[in-house]
Every structure is written in C-alpha cells, then in structure tokens.
N, C-alpha and C. Protein backbone atom coordinates (compact mmCIF):
# COMPACT_ATOMS: atom_id res chain seq x y z
N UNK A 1 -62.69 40.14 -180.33
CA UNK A 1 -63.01 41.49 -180.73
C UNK A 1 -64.34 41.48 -181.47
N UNK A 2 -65.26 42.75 -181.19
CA UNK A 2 -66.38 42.66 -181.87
C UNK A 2 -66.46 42.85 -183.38
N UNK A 3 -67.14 42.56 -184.15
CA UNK A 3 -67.26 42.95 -185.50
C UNK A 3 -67.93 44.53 -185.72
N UNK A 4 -68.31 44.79 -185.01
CA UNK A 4 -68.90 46.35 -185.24
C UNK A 4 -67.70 47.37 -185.15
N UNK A 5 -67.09 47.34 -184.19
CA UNK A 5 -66.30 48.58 -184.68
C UNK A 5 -64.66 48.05 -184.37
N UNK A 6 -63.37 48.10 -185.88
CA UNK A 6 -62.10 48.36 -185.67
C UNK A 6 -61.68 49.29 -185.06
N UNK A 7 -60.49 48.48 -184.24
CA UNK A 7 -59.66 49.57 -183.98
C UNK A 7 -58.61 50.27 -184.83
N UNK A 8 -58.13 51.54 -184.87
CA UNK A 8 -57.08 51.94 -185.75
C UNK A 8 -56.04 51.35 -185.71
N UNK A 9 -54.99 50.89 -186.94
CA UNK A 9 -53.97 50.30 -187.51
C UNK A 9 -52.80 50.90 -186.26
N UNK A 10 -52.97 51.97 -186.41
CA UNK A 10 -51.24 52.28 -185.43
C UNK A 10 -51.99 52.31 -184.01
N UNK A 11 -53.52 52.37 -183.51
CA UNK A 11 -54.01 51.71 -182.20
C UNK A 11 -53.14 50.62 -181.56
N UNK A 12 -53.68 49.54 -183.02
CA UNK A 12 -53.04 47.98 -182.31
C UNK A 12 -52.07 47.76 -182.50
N UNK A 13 -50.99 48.73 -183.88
CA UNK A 13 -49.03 48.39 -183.43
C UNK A 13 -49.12 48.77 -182.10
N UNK A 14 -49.38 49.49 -181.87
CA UNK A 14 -48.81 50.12 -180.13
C UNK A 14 -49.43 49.14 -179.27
N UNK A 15 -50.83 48.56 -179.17
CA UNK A 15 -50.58 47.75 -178.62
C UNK A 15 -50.18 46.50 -178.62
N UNK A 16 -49.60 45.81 -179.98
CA UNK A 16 -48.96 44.72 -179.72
C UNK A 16 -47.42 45.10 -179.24
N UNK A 17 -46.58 45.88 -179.27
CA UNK A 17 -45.66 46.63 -178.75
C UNK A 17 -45.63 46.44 -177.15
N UNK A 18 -46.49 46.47 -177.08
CA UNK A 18 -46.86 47.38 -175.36
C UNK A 18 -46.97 46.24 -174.61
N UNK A 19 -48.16 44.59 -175.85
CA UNK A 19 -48.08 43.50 -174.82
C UNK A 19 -46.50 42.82 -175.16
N UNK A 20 -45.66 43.15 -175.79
CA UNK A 20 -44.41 42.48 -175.64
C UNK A 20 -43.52 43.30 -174.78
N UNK A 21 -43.94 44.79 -174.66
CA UNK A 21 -43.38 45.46 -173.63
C UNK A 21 -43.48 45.23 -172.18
N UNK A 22 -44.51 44.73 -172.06
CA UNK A 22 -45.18 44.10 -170.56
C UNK A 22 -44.44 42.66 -170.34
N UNK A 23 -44.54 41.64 -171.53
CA UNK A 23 -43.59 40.55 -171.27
C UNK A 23 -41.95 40.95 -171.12
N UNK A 24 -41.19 41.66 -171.56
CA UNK A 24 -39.77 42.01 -171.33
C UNK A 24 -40.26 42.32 -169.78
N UNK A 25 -41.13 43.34 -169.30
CA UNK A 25 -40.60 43.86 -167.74
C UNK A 25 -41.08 42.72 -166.72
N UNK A 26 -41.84 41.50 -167.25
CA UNK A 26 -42.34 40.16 -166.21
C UNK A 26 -40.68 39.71 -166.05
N UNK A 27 -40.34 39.86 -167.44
CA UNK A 27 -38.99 38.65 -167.37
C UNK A 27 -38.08 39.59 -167.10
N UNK A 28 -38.19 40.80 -166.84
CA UNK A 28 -37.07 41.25 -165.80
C UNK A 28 -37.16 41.10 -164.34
N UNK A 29 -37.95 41.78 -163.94
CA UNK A 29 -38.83 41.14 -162.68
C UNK A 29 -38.50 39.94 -162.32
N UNK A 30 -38.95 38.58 -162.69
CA UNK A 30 -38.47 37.37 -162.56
C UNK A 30 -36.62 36.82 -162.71
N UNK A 31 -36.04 38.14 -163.52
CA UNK A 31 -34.70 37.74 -163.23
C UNK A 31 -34.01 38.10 -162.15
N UNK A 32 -34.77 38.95 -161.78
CA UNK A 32 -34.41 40.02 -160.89
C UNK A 32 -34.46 38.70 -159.59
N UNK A 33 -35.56 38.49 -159.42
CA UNK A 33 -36.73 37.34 -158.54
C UNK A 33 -35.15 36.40 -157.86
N UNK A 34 -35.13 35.95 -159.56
CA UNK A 34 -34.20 34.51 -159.33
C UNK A 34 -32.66 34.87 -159.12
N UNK A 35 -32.38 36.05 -159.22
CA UNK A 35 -30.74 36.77 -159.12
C UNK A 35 -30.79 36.78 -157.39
N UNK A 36 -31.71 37.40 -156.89
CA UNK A 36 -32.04 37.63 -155.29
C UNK A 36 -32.07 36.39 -154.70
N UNK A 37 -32.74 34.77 -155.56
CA UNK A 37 -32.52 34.19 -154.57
C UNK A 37 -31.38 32.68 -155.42
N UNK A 38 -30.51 33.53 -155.62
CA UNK A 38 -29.27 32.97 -156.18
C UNK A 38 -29.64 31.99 -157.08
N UNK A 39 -30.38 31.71 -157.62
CA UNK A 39 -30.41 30.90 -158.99
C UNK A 39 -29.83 31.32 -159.83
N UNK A 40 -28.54 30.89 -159.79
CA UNK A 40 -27.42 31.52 -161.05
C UNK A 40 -27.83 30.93 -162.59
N UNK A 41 -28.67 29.64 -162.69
CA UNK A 41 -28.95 29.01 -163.89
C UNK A 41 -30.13 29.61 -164.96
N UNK A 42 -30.97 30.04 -163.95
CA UNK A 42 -32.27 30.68 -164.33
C UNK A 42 -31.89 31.90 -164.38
N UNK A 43 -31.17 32.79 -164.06
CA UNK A 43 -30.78 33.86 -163.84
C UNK A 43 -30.63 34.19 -165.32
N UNK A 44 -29.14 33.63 -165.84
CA UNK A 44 -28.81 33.47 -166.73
C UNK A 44 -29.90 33.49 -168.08
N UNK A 45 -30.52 32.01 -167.86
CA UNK A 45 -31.71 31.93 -168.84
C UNK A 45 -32.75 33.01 -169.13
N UNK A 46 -32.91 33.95 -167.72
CA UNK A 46 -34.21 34.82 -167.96
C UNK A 46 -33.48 36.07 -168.60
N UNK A 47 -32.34 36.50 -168.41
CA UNK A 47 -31.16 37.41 -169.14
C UNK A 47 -31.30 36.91 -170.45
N UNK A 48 -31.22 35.60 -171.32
CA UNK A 48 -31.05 35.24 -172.62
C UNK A 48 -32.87 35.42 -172.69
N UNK A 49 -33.62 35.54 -172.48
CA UNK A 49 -34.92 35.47 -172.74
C UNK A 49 -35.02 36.67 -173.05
N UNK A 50 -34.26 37.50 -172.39
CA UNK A 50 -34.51 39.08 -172.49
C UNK A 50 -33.90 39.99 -173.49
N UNK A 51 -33.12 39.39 -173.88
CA UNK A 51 -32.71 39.57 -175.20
C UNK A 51 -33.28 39.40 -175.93
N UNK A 52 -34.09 38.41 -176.15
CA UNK A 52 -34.84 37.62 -177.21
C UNK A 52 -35.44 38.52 -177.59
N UNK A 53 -36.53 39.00 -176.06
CA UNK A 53 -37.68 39.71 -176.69
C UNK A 53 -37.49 41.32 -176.70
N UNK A 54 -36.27 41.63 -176.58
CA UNK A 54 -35.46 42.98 -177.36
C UNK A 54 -35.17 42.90 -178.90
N UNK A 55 -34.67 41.79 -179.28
CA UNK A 55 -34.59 40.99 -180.44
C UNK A 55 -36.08 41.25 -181.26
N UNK A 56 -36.76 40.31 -180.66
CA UNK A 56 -38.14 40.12 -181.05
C UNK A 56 -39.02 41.49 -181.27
N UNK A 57 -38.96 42.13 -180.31
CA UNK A 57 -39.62 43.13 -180.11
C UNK A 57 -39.24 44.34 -181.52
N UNK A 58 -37.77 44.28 -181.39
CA UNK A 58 -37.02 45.31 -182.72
C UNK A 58 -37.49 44.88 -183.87
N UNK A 59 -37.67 43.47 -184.38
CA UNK A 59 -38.20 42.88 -185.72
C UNK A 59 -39.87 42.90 -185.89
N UNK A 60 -40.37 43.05 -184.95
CA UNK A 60 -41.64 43.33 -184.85
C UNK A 60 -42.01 44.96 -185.15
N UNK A 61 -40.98 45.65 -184.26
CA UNK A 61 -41.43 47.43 -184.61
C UNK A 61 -41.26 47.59 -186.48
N UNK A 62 -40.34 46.80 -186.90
CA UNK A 62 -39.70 47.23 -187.80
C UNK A 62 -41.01 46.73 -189.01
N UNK A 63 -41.45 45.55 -188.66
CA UNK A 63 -42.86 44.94 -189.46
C UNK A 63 -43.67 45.43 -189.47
N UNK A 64 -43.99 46.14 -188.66
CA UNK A 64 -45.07 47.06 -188.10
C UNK A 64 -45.19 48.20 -189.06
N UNK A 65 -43.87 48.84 -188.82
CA UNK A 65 -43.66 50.15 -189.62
C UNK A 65 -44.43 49.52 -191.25
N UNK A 66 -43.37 48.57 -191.82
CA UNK A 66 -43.49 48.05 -193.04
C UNK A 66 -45.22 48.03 -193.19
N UNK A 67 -45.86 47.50 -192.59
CA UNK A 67 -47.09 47.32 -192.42
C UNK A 67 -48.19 48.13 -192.32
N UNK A 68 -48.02 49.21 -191.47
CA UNK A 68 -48.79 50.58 -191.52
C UNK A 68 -48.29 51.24 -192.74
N UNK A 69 -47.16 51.31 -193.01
CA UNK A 69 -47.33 52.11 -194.41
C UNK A 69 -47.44 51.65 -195.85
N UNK A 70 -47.78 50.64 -195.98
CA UNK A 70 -48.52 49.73 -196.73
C UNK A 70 -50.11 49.57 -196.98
N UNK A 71 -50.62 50.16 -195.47
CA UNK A 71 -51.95 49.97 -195.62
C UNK A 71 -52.44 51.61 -196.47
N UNK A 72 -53.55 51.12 -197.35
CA UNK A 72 -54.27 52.33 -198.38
C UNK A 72 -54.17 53.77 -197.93
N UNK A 73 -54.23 53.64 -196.76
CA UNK A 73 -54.34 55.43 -196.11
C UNK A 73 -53.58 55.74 -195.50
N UNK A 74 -51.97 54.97 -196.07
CA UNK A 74 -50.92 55.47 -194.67
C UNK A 74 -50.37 56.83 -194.95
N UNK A 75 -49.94 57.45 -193.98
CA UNK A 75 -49.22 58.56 -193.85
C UNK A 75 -48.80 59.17 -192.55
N UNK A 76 -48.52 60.07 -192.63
CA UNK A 76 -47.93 60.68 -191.54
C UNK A 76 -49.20 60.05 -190.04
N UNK A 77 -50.06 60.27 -190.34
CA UNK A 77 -51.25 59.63 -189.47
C UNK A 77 -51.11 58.38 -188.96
N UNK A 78 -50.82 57.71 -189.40
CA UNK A 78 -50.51 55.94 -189.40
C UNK A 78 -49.30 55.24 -188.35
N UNK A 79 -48.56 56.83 -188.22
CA UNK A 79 -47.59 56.35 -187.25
C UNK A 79 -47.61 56.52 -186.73
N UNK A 80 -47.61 55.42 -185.47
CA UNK A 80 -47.78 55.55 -183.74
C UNK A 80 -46.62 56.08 -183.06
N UNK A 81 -46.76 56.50 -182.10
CA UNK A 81 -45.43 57.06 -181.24
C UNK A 81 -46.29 58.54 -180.32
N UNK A 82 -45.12 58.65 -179.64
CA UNK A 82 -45.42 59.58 -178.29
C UNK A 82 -45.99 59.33 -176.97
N UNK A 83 -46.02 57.97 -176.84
CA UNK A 83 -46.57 57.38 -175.63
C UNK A 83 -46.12 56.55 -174.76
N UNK A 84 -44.74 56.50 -175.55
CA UNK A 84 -43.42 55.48 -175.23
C UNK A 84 -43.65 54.50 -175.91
N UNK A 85 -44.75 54.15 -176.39
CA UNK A 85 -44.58 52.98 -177.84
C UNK A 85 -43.62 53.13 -178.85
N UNK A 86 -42.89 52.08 -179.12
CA UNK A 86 -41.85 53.01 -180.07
C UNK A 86 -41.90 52.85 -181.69
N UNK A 87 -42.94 52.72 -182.13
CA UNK A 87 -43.44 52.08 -183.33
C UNK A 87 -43.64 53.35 -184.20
C-alpha cells in the first residue's frame, strides 16, 4: 500500500471480511469439487475447514467492531455494513 493516501477504517474491516468471505466460498466450492468426486475424507475435512472460517470469520467481525470503535473518530460513521459485509 502506498504511503500517500489511507484507506478508511470500516473500508478495510469490510475488506478483510470479504477476503475471508472469498476463502469460505473457495472451500465450499472445493467441497463441493471433492463430494462430486467421492472423496469422502477430504470432503469431510473441507466441511471442518468451513466451520473454522465461520468460526474465524465471527471472532474477527466481532474485533473489528471492538476496533473501529475504539479508533478517535468512531461513530455511527465507522460502521461498515450494507454491502453484505457484515461488520
């Protein structure tokens, strides 16, 4: 990222959101992949992965929040949402 110009605080929650949102739908996709061609083992595994990053993803929105409204100028402004980001 350049040094000349930040992006806004609830900019980049949404998009770190969005790149863990993009990893949950690879690893559905891929379970999907390995369910079709009967890999019952991987199947399995990419299902527990997907949890994870439902898991992951919920403890992250929730840091996030903590985090934007922490920073000097938070307020009603600060919080991202309406774009399907769910932060």
């Amino acid at each position: 990222m350049s040094a000349g110009r930040r992006r806004p605080a609830p900019e980049t929650a949404k998009d770190i959101l969005g790149q863990l949102d993009t990893a949950l739908q690879r690893i559905g996709r891929a379970r999907g992949v390995a369910e079709a061609a009967r890999f019952a083992r991987a199947a399995r595994a990419l299902d527990e992965a997907e949890r994870g990053v439902t898991a992951t993803m919920d403890a992250v929105e929730a840091a996030l929040r903590e985090d934007l409204a922490a920073l000097p100028h938070a307020g009603r402004a600060a919080t991202p949402g309406g774009d399907g980001a769910k932060v």
